[in-house]
PDB file of N, CA and C in Angstrom:
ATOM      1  N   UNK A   1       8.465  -6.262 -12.490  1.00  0.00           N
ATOM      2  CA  UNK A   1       8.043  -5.955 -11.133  1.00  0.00           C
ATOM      3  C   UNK A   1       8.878  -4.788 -10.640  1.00  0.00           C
ATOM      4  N   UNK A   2       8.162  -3.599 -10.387  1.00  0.00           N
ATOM      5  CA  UNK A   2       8.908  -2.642  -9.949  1.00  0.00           C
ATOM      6  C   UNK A   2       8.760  -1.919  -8.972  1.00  0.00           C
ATOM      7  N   UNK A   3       8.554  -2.932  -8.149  1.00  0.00           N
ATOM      8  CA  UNK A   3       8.146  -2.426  -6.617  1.00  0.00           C
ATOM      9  C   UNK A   3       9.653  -1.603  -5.822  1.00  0.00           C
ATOM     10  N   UNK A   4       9.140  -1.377  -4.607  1.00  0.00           N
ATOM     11  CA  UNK A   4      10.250  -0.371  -4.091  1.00  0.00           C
ATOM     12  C   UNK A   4      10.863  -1.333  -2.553  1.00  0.00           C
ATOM     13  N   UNK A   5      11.820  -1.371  -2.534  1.00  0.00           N
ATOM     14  CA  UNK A   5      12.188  -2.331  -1.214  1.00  0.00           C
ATOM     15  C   UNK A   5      11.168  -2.324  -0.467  1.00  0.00           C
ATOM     16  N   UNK A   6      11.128  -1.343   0.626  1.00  0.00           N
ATOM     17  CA  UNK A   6       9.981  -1.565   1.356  1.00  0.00           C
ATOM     18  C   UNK A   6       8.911  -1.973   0.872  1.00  0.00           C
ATOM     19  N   UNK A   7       8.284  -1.803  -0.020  1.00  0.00           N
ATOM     20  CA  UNK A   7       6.802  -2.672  -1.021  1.00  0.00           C
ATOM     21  C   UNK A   7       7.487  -4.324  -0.610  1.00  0.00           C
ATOM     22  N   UNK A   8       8.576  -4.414  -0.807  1.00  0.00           N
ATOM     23  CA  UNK A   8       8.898  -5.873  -1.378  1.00  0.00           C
ATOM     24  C   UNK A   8       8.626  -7.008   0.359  1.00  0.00           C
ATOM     25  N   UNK A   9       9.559  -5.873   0.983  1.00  0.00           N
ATOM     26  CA  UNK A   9       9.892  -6.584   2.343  1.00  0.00           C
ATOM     27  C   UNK A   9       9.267  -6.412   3.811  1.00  0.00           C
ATOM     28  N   UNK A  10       8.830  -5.258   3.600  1.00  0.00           N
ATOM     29  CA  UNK A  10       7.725  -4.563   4.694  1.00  0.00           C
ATOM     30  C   UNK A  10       7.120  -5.745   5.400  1.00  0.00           C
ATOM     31  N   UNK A  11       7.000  -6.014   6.793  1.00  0.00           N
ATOM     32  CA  UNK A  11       6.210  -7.450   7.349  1.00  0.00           C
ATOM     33  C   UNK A  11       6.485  -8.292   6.787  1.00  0.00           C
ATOM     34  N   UNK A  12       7.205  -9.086   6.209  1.00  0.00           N
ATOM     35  CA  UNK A  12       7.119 -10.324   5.964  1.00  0.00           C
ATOM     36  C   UNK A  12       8.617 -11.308   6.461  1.00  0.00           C
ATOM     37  N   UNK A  13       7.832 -12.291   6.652  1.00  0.00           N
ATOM     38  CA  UNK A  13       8.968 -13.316   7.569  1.00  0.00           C
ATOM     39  C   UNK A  13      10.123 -14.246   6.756  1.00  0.00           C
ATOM     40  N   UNK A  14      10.666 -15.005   6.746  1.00  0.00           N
ATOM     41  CA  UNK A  14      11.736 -15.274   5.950  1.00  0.00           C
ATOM     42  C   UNK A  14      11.200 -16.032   5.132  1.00  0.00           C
ATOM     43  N   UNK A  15      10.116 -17.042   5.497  1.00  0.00           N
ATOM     44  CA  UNK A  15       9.507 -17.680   4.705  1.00  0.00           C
ATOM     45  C   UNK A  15       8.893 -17.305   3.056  1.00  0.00           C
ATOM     46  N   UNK A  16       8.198 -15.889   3.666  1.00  0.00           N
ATOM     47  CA  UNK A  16       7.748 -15.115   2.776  1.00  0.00           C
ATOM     48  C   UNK A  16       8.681 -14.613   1.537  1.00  0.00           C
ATOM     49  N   UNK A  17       9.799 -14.259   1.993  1.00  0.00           N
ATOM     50  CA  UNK A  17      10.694 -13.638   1.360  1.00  0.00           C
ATOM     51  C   UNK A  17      11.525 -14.590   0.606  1.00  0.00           C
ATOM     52  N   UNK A  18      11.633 -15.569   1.254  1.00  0.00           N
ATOM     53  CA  UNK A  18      11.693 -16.840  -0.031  1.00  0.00           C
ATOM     54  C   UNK A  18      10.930 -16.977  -1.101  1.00  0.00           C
ATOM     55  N   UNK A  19      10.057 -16.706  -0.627  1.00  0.00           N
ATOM     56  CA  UNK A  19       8.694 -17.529  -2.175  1.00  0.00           C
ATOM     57  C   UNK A  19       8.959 -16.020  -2.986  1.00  0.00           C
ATOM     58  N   UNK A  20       8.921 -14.891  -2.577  1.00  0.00           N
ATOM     59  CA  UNK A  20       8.942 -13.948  -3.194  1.00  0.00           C
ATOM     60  C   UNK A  20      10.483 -14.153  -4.153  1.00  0.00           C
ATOM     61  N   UNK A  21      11.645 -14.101  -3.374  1.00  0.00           N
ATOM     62  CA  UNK A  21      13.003 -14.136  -4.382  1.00  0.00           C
ATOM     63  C   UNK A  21      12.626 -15.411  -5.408  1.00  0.00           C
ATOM     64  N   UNK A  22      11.651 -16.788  -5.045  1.00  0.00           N
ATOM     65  CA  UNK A  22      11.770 -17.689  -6.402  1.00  0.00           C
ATOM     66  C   UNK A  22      11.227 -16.912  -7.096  1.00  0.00           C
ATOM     67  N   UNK A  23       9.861 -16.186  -6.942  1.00  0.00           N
ATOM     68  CA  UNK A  23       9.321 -15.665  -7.982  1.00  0.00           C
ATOM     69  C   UNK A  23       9.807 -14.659  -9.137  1.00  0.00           C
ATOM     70  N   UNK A  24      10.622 -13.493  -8.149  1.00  0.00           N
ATOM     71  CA  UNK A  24      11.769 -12.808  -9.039  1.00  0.00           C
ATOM     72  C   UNK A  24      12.782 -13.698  -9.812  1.00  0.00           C
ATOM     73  N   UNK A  25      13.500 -14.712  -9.572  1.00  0.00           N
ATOM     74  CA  UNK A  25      14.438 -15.286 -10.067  1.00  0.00           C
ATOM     75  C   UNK A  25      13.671 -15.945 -11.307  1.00  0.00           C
ATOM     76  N   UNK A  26      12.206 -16.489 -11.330  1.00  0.00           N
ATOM     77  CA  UNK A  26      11.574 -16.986 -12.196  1.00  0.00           C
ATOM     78  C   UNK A  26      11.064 -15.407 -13.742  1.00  0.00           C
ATOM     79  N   UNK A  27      10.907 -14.901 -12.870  1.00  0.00           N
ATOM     80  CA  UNK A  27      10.442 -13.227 -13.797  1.00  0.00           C
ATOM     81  C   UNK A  27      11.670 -13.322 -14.271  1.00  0.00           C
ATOM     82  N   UNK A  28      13.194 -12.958 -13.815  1.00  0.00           N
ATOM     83  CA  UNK A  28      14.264 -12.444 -14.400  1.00  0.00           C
ATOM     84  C   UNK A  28      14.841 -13.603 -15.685  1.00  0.00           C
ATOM     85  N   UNK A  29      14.579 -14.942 -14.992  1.00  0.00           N
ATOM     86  CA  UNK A  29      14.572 -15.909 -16.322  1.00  0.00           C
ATOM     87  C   UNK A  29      13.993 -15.640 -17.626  1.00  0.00           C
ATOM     88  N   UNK A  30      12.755 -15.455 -17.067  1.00  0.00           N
ATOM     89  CA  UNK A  30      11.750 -15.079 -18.264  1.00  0.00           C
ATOM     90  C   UNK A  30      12.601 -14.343 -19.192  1.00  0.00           C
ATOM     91  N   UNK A  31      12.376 -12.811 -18.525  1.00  0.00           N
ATOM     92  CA  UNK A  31      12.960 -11.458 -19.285  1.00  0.00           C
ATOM     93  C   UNK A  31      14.555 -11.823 -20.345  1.00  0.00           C
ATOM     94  N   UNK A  32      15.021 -12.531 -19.618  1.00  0.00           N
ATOM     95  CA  UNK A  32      16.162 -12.887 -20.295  1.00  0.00           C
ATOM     96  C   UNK A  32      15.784 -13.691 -21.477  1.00  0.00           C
ATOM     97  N   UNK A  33      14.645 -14.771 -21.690  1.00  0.00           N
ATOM     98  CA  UNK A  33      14.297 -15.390 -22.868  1.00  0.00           C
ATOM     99  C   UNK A  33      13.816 -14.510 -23.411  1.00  0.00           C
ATOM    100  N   UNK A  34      12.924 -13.570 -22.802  1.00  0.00           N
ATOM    101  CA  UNK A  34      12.165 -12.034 -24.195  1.00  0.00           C
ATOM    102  C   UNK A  34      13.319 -11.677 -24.604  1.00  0.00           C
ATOM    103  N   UNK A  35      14.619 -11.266 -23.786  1.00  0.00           N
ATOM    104  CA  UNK A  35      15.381 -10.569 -24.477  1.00  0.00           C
ATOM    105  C   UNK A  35      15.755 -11.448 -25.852  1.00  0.00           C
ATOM    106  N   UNK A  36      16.274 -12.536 -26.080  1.00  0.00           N
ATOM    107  CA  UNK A  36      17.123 -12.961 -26.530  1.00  0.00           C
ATOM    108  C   UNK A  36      15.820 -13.144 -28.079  1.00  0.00           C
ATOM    109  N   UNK A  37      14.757 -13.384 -27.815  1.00  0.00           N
ATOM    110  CA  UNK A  37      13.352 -13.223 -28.686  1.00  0.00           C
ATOM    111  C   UNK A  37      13.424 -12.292 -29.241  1.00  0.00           C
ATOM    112  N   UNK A  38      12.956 -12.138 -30.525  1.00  0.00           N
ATOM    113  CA  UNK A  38      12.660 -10.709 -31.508  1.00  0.00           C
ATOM    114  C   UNK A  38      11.580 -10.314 -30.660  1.00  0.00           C
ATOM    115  N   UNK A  39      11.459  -9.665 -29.739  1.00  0.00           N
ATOM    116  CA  UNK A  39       9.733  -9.004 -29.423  1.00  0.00           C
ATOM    117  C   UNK A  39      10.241  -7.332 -29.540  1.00  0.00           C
ATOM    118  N   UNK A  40       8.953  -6.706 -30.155  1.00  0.00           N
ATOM    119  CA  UNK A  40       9.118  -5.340 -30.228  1.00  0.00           C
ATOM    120  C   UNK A  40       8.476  -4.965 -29.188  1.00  0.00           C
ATOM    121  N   UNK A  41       9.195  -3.974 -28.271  1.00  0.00           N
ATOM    122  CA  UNK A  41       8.833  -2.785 -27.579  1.00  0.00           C
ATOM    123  C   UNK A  41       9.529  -3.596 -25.943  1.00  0.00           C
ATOM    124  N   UNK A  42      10.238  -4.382 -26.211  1.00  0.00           N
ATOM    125  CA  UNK A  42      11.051  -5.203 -24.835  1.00  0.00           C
ATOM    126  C   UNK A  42      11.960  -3.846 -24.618  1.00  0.00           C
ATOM    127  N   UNK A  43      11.544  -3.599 -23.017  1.00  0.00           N
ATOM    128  CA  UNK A  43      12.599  -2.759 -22.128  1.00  0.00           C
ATOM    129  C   UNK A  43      13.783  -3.229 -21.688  1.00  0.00           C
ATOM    130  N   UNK A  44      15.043  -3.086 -22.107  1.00  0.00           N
ATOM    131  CA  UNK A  44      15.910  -4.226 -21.054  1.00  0.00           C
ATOM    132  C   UNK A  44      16.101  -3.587 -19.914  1.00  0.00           C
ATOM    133  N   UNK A  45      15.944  -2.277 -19.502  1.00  0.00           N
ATOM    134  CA  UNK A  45      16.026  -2.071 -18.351  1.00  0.00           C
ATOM    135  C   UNK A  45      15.350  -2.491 -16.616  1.00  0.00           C
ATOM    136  N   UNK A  46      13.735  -3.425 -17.504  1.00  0.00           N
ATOM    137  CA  UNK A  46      13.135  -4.130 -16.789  1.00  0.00           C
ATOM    138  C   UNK A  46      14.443  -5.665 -15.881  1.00  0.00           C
ATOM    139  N   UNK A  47      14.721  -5.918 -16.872  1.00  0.00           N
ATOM    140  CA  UNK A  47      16.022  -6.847 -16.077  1.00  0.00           C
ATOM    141  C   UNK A  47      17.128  -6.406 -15.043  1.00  0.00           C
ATOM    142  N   UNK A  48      17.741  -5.110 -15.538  1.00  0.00           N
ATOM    143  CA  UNK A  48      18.591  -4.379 -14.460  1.00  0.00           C
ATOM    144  C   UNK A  48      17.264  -3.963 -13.080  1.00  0.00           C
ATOM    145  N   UNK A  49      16.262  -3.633 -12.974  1.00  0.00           N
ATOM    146  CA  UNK A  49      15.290  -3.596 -12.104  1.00  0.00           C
ATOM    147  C   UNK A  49      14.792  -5.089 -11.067  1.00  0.00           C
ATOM    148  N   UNK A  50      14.484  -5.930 -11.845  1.00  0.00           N
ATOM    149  CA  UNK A  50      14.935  -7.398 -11.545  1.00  0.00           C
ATOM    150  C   UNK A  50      15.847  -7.848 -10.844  1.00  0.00           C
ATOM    151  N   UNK A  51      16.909  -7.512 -11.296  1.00  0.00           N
ATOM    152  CA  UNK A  51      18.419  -8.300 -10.533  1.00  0.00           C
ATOM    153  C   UNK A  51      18.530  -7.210  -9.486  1.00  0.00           C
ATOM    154  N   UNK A  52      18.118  -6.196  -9.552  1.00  0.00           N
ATOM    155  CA  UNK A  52      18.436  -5.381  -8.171  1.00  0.00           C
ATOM    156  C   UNK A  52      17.073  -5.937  -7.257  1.00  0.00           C
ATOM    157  N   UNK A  53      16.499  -5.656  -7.643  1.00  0.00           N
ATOM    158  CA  UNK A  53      15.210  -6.497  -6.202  1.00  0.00           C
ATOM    159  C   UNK A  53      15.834  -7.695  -5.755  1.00  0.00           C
ATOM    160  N   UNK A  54      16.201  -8.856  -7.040  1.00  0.00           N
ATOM    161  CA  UNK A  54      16.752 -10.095  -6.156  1.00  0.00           C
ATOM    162  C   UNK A  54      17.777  -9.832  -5.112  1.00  0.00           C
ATOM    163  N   UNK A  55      18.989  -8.518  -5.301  1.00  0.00           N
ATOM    164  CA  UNK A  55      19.758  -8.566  -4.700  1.00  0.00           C
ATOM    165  C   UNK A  55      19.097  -7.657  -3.362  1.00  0.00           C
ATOM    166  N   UNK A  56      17.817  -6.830  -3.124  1.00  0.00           N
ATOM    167  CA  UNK A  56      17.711  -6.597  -2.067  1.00  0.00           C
ATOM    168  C   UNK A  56      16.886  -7.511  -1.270  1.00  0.00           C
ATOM    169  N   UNK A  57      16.231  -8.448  -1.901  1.00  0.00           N
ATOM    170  CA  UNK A  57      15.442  -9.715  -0.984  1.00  0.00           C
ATOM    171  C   UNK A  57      16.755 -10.899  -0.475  1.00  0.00           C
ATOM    172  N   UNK A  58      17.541 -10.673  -0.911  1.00  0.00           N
ATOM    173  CA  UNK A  58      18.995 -11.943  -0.814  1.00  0.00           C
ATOM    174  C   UNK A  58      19.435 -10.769   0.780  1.00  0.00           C
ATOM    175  N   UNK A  59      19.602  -9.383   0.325  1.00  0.00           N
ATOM    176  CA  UNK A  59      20.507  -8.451   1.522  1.00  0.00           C
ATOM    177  C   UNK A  59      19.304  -8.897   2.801  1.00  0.00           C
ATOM    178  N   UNK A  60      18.091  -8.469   2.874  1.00  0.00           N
ATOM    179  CA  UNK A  60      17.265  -8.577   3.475  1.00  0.00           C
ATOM    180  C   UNK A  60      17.282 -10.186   4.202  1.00  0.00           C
ATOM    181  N   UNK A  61      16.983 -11.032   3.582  1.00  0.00           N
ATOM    182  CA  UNK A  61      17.265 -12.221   3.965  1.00  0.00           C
ATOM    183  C   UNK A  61      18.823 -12.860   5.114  1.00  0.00           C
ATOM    184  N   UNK A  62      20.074 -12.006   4.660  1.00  0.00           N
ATOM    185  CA  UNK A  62      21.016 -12.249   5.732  1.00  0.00           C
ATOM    186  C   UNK A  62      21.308 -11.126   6.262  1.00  0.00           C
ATOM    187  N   UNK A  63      20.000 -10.271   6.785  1.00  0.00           N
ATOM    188  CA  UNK A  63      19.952  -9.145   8.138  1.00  0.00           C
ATOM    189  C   UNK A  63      19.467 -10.023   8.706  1.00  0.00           C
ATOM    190  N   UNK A  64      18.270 -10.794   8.062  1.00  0.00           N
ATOM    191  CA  UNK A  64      17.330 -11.552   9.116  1.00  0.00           C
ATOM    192  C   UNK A  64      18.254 -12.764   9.962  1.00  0.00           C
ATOM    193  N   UNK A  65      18.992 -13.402   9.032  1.00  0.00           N
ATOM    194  CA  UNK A  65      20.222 -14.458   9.401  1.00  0.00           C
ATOM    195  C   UNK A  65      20.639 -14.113  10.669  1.00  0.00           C
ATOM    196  N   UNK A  66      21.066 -12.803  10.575  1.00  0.00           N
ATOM    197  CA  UNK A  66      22.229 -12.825  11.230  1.00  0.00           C
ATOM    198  C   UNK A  66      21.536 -11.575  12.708  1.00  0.00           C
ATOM    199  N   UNK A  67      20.255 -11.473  12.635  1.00  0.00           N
ATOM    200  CA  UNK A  67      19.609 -11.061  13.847  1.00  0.00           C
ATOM    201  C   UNK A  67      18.541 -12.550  14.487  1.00  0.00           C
ATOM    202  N   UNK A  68      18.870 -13.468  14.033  1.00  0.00           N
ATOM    203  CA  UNK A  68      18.645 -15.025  14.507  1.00  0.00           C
ATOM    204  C   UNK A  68      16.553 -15.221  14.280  1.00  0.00           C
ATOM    205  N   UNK A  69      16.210 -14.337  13.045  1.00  0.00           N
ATOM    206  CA  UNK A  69      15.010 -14.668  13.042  1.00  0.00           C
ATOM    207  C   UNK A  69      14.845 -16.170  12.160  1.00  0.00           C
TER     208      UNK A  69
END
């Protein structure tokens, strides 16, 4: 998934942005079992892409915290 922050977070309420970070955390699991799999033509850079979205839906999530939405 290589969307761009704003793609990720644009309108959406905290709720939203929950279901979205399980879903990344579920993708980045994945990628980590391809990695560890013989598959030919696996990017690992798809994972460093991964863990940075989780970490901007996690940043995003305690702006919202801490502006009391």
């Amino acid at each position: 998934m290589n969307k761009k922050f704003k793609e990720l977070v644009e309108g959406k309420e905290q709720r939203e942005l929950i279901d979205v970070l399980l879903s990344l955390k579920r993708e980045h699991m994945n990628l980590r079992i391809k990695k560890v799999s013989p598959i030919e033509g696996f990017n690992p850079s798809v994972i460093k892409v991964c863990r940075k979205n989780i970490a901007r839906i996690k940043t995003r999530l305690n702006q919202l915290k801490k502006e009391g939405k």
